[in-house]
C-alpha atoms as a PDB file:
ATOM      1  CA  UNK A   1     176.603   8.989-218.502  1.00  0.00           C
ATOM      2  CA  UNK A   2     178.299   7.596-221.599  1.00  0.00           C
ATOM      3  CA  UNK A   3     181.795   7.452-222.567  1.00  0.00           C
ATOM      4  CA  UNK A   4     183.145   6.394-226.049  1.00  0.00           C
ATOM      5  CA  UNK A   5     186.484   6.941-227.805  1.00  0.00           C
ATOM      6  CA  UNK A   6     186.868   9.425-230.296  1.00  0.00           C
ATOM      7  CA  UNK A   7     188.304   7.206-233.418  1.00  0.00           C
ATOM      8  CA  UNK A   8     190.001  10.395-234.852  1.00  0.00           C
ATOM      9  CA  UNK A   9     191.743  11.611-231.968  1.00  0.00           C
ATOM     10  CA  UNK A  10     192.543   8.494-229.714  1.00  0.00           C
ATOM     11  CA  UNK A  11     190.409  10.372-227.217  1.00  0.00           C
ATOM     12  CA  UNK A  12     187.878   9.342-224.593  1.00  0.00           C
ATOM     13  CA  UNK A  13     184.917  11.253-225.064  1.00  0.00           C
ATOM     14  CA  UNK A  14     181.972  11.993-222.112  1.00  0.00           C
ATOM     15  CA  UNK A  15     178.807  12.922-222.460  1.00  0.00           C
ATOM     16  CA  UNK A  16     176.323  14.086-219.721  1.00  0.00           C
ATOM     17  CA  UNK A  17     173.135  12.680-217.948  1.00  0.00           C
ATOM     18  CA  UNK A  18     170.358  12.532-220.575  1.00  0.00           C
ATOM     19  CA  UNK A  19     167.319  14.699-218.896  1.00  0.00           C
ATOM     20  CA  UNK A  20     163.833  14.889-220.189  1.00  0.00           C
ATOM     21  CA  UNK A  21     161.284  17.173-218.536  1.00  0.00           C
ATOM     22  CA  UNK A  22     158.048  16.652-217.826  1.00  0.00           C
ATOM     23  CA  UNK A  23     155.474  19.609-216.867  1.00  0.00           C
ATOM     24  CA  UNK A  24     152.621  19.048-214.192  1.00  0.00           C
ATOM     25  CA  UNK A  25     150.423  20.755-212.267  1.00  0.00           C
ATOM     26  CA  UNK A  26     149.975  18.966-209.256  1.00  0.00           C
ATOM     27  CA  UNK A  27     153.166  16.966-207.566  1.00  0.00           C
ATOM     28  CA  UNK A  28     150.123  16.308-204.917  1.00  0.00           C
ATOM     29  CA  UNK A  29     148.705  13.704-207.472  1.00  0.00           C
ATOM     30  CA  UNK A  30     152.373  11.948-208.671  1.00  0.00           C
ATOM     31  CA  UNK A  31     152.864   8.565-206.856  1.00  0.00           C
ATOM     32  CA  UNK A  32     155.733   7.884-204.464  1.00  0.00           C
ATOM     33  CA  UNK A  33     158.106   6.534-206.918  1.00  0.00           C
ATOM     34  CA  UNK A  34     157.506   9.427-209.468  1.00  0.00           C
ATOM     35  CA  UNK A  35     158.543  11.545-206.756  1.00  0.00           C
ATOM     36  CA  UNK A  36     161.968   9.426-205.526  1.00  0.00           C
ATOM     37  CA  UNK A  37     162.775  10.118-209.511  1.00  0.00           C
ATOM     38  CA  UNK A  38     162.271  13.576-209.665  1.00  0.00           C
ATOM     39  CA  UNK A  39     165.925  15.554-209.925  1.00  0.00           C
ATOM     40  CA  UNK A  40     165.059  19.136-210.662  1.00  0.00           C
ATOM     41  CA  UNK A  41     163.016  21.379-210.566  1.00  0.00           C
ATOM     42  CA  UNK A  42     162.263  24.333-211.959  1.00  0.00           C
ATOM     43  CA  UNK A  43     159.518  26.793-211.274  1.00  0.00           C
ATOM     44  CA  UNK A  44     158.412  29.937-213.478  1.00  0.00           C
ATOM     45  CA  UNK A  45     157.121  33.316-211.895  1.00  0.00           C
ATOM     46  CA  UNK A  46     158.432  36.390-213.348  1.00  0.00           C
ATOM     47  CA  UNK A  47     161.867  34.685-213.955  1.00  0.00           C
ATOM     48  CA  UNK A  48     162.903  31.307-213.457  1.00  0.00           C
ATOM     49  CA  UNK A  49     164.051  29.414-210.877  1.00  0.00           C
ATOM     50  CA  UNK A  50     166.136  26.151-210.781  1.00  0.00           C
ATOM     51  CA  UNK A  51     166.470  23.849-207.980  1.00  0.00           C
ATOM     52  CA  UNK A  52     167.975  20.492-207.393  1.00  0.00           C
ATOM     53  CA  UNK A  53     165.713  17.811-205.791  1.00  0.00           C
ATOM     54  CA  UNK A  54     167.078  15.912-202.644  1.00  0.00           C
ATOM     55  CA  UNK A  55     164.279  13.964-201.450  1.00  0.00           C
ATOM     56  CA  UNK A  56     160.730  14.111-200.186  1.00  0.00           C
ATOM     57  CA  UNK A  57     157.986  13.477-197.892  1.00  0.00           C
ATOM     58  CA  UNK A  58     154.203  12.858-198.189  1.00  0.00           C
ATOM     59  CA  UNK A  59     152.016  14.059-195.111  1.00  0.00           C
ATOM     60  CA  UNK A  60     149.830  10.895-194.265  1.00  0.00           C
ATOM     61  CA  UNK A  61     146.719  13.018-195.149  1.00  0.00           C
ATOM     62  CA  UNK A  62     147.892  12.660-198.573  1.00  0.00           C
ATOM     63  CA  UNK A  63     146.869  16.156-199.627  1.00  0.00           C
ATOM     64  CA  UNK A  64     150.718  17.752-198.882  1.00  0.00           C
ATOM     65  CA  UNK A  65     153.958  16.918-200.519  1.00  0.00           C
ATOM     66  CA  UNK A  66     157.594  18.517-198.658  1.00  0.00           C
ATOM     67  CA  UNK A  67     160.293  18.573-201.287  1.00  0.00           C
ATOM     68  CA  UNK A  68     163.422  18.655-199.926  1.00  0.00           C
ATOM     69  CA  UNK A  69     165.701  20.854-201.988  1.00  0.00           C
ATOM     70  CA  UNK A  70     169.397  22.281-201.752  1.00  0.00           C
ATOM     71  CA  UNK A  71     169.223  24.600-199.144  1.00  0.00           C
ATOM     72  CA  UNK A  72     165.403  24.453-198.192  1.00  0.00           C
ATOM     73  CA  UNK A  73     161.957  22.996-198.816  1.00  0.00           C
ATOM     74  CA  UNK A  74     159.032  23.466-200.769  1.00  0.00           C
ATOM     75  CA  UNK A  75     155.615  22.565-199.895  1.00  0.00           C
ATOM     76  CA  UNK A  76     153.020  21.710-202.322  1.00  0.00           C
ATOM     77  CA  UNK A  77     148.910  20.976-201.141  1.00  0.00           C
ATOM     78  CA  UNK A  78     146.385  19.241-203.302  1.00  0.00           C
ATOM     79  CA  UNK A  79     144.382  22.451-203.733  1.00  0.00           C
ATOM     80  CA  UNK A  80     146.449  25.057-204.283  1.00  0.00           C
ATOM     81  CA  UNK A  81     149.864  23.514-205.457  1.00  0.00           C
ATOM     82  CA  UNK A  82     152.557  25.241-204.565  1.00  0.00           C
ATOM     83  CA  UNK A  83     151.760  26.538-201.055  1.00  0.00           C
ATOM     84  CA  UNK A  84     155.086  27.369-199.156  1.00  0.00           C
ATOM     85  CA  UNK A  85     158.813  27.715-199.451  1.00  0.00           C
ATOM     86  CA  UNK A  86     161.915  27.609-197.079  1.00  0.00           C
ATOM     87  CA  UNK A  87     164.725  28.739-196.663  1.00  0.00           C
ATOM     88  CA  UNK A  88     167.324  29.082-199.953  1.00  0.00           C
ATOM     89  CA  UNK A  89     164.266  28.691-202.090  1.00  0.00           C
ATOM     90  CA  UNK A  90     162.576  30.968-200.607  1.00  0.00           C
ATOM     91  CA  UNK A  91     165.311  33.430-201.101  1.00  0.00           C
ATOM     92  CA  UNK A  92     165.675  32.727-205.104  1.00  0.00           C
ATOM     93  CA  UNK A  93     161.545  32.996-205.364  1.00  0.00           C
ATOM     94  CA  UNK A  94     161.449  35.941-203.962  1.00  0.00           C
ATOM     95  CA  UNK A  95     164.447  36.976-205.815  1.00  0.00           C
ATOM     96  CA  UNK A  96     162.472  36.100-208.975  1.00  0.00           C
ATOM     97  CA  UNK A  97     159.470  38.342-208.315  1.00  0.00           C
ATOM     98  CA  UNK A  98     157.294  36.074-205.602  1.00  0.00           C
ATOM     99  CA  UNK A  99     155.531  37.851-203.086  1.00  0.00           C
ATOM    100  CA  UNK A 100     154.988  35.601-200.355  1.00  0.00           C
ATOM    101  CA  UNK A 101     152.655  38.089-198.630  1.00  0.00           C
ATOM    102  CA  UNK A 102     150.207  38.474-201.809  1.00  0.00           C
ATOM    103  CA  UNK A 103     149.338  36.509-204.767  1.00  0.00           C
ATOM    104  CA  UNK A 104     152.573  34.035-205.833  1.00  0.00           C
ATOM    105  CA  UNK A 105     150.788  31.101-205.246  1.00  0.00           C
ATOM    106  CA  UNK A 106     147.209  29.766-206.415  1.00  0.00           C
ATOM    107  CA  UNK A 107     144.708  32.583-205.350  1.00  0.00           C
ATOM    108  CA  UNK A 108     140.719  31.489-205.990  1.00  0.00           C
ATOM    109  CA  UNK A 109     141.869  28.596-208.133  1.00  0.00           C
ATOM    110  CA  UNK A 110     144.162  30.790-210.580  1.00  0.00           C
ATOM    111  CA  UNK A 111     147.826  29.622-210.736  1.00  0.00           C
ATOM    112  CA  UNK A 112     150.309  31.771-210.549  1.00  0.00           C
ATOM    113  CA  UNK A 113     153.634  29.714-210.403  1.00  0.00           C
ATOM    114  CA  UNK A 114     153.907  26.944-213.180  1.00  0.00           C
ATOM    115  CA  UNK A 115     156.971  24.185-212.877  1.00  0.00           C
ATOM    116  CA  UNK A 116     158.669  21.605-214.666  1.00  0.00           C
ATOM    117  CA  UNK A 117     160.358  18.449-213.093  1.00  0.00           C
ATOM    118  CA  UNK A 118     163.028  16.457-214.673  1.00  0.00           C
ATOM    119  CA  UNK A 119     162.476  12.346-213.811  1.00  0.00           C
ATOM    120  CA  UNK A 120     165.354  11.304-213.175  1.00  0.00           C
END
């Protein structure tokens, strides 16, 4: 954040965070500290959805990143990206057109679901 003082108006004025988004298509391949910087997220189906990044975890396979994100988790595998969701994020996929029980993510190497992340 920056603050400065308005020269006109003897007032303090804030800014917010700068953010700059970066698009990928596999958080499988980013390296650990790409991942500790990554704030949002936000994922595109039929609508979009927005979600605020809390932390993560790499399986010790390698092939499977958890993000952990306000009010669930989302799973990502090497092969198919984005392969799972839990709980709140589940809820706002869903609520943005994925079917969890067809074709929302990768089906026979076709993506379905593209994202954005912001690095922190």
């Amino acid at each position: 954040f920056l603050m400065t003082k308005n020269k006109n108006k003897n007032s303090v004025v804030k800014t917010g965070e700068a953010i700059t988004w970066s698009p990928t298509n596999h958080l499988v391949d980013l390296d650990n500290e790409d991942l500790r910087n990554i704030k949002y997220l936000s994922l595109a189906y039929h609508a979009d959805v927005h979600l605020h990044v809390k932390g993560h975890a790499r399986a010790s396979s390698g092939k499977e990143v958890i993000l952990l994100v306000e009010g669930g988790t989302l799973t990502f595998q090497d092969t198919i990206s984005l392969s799972n969701a839990t709980g709140d994020a589940r809820f706002l996929l869903e609520a943005a057109g994925a079917d969890f029980g067809n074709d929302v993510f990768e089906n026979e190497g076709n993506r379905k679901l593209s994202y954005l992340m912001n690095l922190g």
